[in-house]
C-alpha atoms as a PDB file:
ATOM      1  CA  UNK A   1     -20.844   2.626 -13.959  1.00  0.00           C
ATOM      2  CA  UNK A   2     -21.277   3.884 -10.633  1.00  0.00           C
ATOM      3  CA  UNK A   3     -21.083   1.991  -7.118  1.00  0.00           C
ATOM      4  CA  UNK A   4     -24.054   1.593  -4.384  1.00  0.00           C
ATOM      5  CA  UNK A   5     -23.746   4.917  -2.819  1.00  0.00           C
ATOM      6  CA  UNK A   6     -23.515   2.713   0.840  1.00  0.00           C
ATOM      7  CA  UNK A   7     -20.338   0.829  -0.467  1.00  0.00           C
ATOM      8  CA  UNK A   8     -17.385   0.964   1.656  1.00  0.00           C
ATOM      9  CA  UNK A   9     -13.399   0.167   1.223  1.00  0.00           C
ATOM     10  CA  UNK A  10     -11.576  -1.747   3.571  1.00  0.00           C
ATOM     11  CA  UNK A  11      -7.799  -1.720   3.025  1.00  0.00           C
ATOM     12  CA  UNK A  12      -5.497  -4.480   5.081  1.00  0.00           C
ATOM     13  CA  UNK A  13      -1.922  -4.696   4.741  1.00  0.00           C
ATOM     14  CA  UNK A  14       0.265  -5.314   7.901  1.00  0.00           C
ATOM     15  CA  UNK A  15       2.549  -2.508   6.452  1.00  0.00           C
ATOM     16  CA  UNK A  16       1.225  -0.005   7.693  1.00  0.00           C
ATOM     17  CA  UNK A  17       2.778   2.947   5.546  1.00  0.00           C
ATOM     18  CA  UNK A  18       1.507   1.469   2.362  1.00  0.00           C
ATOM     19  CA  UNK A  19      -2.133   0.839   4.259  1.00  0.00           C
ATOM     20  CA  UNK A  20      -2.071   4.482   4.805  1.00  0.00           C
ATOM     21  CA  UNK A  21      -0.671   5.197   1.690  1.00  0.00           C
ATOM     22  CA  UNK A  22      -2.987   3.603  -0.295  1.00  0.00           C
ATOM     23  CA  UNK A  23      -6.375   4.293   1.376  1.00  0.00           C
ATOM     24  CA  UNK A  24      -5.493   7.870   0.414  1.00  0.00           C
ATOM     25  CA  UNK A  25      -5.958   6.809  -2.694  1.00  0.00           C
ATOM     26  CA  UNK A  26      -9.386   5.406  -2.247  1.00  0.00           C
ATOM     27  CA  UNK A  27     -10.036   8.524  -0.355  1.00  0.00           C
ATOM     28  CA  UNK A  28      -9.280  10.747  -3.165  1.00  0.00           C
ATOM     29  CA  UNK A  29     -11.692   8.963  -5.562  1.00  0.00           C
ATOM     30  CA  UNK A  30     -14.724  10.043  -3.542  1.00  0.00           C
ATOM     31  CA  UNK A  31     -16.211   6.636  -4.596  1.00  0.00           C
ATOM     32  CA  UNK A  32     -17.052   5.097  -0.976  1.00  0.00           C
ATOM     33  CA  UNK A  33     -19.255   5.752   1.904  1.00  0.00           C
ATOM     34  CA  UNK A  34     -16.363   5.167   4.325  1.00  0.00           C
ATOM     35  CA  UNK A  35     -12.925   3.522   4.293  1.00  0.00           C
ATOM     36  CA  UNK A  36     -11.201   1.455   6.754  1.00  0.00           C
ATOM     37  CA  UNK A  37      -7.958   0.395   7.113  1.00  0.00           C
ATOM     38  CA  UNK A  38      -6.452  -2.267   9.078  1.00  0.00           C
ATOM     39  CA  UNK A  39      -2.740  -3.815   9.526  1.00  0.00           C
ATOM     40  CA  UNK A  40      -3.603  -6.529  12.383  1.00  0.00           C
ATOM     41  CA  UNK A  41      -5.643  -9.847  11.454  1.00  0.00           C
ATOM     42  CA  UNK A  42      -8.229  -9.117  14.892  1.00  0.00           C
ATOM     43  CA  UNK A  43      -8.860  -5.805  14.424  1.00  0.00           C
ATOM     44  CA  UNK A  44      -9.880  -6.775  10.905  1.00  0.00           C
ATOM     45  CA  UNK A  45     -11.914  -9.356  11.326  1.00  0.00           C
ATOM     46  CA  UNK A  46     -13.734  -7.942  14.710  1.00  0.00           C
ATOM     47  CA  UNK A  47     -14.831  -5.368  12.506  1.00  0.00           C
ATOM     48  CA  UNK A  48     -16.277  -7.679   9.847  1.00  0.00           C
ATOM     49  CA  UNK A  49     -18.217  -9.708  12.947  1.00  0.00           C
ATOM     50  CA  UNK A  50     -19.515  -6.191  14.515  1.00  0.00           C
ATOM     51  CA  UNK A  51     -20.326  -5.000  11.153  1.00  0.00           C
ATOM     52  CA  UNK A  52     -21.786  -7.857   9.011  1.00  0.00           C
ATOM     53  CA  UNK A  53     -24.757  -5.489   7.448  1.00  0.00           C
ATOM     54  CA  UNK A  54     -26.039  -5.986   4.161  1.00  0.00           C
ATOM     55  CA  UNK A  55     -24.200  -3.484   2.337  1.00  0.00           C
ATOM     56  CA  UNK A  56     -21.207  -3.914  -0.288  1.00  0.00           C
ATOM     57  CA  UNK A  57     -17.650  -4.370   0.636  1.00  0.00           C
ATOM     58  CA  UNK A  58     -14.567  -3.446  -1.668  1.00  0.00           C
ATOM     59  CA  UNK A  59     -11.767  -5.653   0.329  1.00  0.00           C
ATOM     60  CA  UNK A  60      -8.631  -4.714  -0.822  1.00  0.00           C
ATOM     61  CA  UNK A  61      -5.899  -6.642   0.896  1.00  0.00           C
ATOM     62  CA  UNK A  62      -2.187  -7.825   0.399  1.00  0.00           C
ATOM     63  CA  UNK A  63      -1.517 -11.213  -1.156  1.00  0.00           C
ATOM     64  CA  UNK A  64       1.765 -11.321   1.121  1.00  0.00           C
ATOM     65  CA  UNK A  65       1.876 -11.322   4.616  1.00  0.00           C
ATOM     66  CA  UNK A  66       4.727 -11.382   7.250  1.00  0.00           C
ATOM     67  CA  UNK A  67       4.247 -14.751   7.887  1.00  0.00           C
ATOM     68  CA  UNK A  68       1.915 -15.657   5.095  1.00  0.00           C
ATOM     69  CA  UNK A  69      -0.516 -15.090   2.685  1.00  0.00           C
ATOM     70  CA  UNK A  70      -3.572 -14.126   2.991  1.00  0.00           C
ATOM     71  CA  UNK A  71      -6.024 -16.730   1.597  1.00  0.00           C
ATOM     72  CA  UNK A  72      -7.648 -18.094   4.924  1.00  0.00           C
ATOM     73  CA  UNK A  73      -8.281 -13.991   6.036  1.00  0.00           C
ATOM     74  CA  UNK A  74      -9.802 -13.676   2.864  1.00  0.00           C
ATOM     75  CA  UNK A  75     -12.335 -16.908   3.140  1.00  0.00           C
ATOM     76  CA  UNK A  76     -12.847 -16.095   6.601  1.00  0.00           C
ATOM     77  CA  UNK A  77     -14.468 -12.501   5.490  1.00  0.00           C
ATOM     78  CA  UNK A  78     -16.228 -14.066   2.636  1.00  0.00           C
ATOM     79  CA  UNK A  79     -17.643 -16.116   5.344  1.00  0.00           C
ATOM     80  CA  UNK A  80     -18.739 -13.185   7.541  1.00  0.00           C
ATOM     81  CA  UNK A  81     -19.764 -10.770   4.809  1.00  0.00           C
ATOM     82  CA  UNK A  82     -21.289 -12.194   1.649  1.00  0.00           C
ATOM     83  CA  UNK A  83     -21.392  -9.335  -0.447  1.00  0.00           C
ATOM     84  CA  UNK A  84     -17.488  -8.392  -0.312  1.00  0.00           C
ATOM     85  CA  UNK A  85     -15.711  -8.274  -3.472  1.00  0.00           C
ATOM     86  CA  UNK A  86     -11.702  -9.109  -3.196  1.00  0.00           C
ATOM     87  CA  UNK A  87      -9.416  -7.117  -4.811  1.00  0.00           C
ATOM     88  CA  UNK A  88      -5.863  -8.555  -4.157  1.00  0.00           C
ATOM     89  CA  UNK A  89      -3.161  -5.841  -4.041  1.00  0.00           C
ATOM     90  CA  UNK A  90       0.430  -7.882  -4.188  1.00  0.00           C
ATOM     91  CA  UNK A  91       4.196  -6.362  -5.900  1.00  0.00           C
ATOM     92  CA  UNK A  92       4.360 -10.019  -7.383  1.00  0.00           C
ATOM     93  CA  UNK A  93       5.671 -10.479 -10.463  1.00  0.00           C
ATOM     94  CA  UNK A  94       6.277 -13.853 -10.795  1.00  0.00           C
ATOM     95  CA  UNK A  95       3.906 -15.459 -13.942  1.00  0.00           C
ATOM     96  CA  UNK A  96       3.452 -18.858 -11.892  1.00  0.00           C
ATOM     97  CA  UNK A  97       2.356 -17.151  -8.580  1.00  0.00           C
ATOM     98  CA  UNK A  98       0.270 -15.059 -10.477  1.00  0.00           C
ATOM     99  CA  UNK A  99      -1.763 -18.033 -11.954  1.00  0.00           C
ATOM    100  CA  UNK A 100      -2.321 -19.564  -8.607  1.00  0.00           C
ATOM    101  CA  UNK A 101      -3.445 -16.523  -7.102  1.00  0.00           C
ATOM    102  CA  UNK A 102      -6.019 -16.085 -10.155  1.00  0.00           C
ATOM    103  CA  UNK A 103      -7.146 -19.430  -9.684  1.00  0.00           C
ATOM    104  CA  UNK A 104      -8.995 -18.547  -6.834  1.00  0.00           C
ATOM    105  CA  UNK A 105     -10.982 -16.065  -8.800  1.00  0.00           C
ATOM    106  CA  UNK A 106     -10.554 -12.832  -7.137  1.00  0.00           C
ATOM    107  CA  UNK A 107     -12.710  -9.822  -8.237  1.00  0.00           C
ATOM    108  CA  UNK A 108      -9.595  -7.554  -8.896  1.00  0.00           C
ATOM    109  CA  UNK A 109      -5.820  -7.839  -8.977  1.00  0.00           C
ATOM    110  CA  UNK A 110      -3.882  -4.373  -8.820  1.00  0.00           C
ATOM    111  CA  UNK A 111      -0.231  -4.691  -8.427  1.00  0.00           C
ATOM    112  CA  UNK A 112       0.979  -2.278  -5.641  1.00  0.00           C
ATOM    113  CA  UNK A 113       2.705  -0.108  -8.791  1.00  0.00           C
ATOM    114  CA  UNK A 114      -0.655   0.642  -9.579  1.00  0.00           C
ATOM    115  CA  UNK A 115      -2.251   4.425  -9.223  1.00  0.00           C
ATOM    116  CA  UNK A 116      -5.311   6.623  -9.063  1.00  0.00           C
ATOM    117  CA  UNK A 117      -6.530   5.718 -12.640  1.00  0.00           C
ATOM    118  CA  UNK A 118      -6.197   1.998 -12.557  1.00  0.00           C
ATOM    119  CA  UNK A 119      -7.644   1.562  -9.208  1.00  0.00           C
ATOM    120  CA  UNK A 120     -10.500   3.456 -10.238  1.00  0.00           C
ATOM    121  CA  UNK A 121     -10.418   1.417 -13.478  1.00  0.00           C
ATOM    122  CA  UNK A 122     -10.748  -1.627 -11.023  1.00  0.00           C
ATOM    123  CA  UNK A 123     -13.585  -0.440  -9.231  1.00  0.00           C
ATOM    124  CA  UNK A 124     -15.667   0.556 -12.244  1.00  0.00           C
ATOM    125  CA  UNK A 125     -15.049  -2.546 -13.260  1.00  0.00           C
ATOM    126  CA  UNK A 126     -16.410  -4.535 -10.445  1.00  0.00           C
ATOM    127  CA  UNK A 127     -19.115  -2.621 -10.282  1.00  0.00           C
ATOM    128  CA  UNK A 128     -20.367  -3.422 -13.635  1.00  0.00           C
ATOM    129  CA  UNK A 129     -20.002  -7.398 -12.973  1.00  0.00           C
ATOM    130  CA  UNK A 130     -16.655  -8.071 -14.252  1.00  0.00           C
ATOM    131  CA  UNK A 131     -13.476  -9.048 -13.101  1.00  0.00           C
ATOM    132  CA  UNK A 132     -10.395  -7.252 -12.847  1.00  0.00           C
ATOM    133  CA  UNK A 133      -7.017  -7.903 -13.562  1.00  0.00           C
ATOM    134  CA  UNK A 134      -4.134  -4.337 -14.183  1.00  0.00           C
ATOM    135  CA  UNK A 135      -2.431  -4.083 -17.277  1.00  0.00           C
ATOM    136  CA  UNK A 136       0.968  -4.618 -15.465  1.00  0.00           C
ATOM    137  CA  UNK A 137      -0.575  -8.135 -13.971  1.00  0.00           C
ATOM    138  CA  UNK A 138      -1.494  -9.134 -17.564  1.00  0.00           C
ATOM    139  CA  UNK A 139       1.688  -7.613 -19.251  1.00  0.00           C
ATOM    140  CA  UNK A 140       3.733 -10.126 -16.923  1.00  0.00           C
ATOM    141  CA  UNK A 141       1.537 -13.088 -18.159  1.00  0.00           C
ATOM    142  CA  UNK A 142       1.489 -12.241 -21.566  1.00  0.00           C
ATOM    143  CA  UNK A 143       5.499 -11.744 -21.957  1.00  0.00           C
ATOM    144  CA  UNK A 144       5.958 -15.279 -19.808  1.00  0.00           C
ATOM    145  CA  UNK A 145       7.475 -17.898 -22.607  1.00  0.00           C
ATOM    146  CA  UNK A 146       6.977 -21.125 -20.329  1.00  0.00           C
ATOM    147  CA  UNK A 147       4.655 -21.699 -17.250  1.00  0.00           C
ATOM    148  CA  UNK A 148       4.837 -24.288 -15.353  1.00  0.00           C
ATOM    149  CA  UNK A 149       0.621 -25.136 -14.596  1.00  0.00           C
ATOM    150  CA  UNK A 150       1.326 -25.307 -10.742  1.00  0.00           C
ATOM    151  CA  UNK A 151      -1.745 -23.818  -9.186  1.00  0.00           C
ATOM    152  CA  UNK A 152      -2.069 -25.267  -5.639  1.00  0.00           C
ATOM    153  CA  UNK A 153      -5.641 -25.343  -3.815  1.00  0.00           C
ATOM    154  CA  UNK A 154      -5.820 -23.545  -0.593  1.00  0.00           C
ATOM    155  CA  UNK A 155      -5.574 -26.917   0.985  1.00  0.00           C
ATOM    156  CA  UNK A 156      -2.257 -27.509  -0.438  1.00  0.00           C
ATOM    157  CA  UNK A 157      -0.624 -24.316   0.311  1.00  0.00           C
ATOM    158  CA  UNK A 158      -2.055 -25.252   3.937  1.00  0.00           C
ATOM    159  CA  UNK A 159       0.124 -28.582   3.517  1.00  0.00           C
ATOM    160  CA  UNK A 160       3.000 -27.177   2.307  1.00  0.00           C
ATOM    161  CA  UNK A 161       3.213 -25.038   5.334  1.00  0.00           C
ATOM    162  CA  UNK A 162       2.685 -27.763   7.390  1.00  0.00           C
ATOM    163  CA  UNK A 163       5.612 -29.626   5.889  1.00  0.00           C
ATOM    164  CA  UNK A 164       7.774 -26.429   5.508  1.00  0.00           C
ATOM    165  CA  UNK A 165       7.037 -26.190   9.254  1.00  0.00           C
ATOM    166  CA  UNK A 166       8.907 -29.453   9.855  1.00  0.00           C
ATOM    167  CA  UNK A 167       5.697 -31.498  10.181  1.00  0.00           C
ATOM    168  CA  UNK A 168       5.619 -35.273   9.557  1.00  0.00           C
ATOM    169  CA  UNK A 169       3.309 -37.053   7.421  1.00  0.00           C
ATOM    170  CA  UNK A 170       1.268 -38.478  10.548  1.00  0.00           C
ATOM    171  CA  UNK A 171       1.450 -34.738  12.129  1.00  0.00           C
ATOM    172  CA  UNK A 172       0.517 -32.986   9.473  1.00  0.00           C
ATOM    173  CA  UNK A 173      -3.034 -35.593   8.726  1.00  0.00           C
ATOM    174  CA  UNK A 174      -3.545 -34.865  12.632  1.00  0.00           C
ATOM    175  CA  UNK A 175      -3.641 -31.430  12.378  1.00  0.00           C
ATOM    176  CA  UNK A 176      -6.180 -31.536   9.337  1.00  0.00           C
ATOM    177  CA  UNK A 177      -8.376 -34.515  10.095  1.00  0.00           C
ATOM    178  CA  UNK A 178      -7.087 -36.092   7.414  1.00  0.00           C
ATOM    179  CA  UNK A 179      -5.937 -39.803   6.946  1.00  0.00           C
ATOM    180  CA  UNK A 180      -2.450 -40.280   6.030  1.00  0.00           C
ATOM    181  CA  UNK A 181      -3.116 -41.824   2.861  1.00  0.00           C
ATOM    182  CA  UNK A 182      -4.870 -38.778   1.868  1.00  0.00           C
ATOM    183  CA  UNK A 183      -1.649 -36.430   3.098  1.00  0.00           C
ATOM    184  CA  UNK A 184       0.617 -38.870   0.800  1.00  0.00           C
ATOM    185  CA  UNK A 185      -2.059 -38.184  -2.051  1.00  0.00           C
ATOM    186  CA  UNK A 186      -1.895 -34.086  -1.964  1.00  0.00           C
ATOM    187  CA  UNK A 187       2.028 -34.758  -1.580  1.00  0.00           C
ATOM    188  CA  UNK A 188       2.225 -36.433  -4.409  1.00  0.00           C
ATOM    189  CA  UNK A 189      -0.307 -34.187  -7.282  1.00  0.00           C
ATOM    190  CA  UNK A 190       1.751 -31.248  -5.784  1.00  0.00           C
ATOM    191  CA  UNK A 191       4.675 -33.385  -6.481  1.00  0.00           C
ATOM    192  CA  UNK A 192       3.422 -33.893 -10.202  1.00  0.00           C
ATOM    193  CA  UNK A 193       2.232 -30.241 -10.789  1.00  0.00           C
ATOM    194  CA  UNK A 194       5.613 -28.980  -9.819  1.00  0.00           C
ATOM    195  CA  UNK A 195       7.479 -31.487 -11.732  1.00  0.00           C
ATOM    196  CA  UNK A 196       9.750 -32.320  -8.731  1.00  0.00           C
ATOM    197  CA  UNK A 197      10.655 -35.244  -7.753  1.00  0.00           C
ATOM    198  CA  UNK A 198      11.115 -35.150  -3.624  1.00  0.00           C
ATOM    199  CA  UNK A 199       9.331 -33.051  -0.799  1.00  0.00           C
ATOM    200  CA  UNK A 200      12.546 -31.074  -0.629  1.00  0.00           C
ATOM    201  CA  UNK A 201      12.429 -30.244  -4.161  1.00  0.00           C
ATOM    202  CA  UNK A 202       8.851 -29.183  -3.587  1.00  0.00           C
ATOM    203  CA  UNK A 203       9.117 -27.149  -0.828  1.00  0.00           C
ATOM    204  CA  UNK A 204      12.417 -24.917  -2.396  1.00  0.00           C
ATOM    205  CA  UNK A 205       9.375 -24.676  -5.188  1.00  0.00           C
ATOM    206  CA  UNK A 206       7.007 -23.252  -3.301  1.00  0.00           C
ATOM    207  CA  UNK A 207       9.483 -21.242  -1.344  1.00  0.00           C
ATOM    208  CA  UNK A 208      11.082 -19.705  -4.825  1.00  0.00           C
ATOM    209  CA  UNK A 209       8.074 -19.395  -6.042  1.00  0.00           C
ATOM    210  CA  UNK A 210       6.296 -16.993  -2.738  1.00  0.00           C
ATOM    211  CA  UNK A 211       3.964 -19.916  -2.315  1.00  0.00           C
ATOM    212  CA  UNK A 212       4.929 -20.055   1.301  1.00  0.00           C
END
């Protein structure tokens, strides 16, 4: 299976040696039409405003930022460019993180181990329709003997930063246009998907886990 011959990469990591690193790698499969590489939110999404044609986008971008993850940078581009395909690129190895990042249904998950033949591997596969997830991704999952189910929506990782942030109930439904009784409800399935009985139990959670 071959790609659209006007397909591009774009590569965004705020480290910039692996950025560089690995859109050599995407360079050496002679696969794209071009390939861009960003480390700073802006630049990366100034490019997706200036260049929103109608041709296919391979998005390959790090689960893990500085600050945070990457979720809203990755709906804001699938907002600007509908025909990108997200391939998360993350050193995670962590079985419960992993679930909650596949919940969210990327095209591709490479772990940053990865090399030439699986990241080709991963684009082929794309290409052809499918999602895909590297054998060292899958290896991790398969070899877990107990996961917890605690997949979080991208509105509750939003909360839990809020909170983590030293945000109040009434603070935190401000900021979101949300009542408080609706705050107290996403505290509390969170709460129950977890298995923890306080906020503070929930937010060392999510802060063991790399949620936040």
């Amino acid at each position: 299976m071959t790609i659209s011959k006007n397909s591009i990469a774009v590569v965004f990591d705020d480290h910039k040696m692996f950025a560089d690193s690995f859109s050599s790698v995407i360079d050496r499969l002679q696969m794209f039409k071009s390939v861009q590489v960003f480390t700073d939110e802006k630049d990366l999404i100034q490019y997706f405003v200036k260049n929103a044609a109608q041709q296919e986008v391979y998005f390959f971008v790090d689960y893990h930022l500085r600050d945070r993850h990457s979720l809203p940078i990755i709906n804001d581009v699938k907002k600007l460019h509908k025909q990108t395909h997200v391939i998360i690129l993350s050193s995670v190895t962590d079985p419960i993180l992993i679930q909650n990042i596949l919940s969210y249904k990327p095209q591709g998950f490479l772990s940053k181990s990865n090399g030439f033949t699986e990241t080709m591997d991963c684009i082929k596969t794309i290409a052809a329709n499918e999602s895909y997830v590297s054998p060292f991704i899958t290896n991790i999952l398969n070899q877990a003997t107990k996961v917890i189910p605690a997949v979080f929506t991208l509105r509750e990782i939003e909360l839990l930063q809020y909170f983590d942030s030293g945000l109040s109930i009434a603070e935190t439904a401000e900021r979101v246009s949300l009542s408080k009784h609706t705050i107290v409800a996403h505290r509390r399935n969170m709460m129950e998907k977890a298995k923890c009985n306080s906020i503070t139990e929930l937010l060392a959670f999510a802060r063991g886990k790399r949620i936040i």
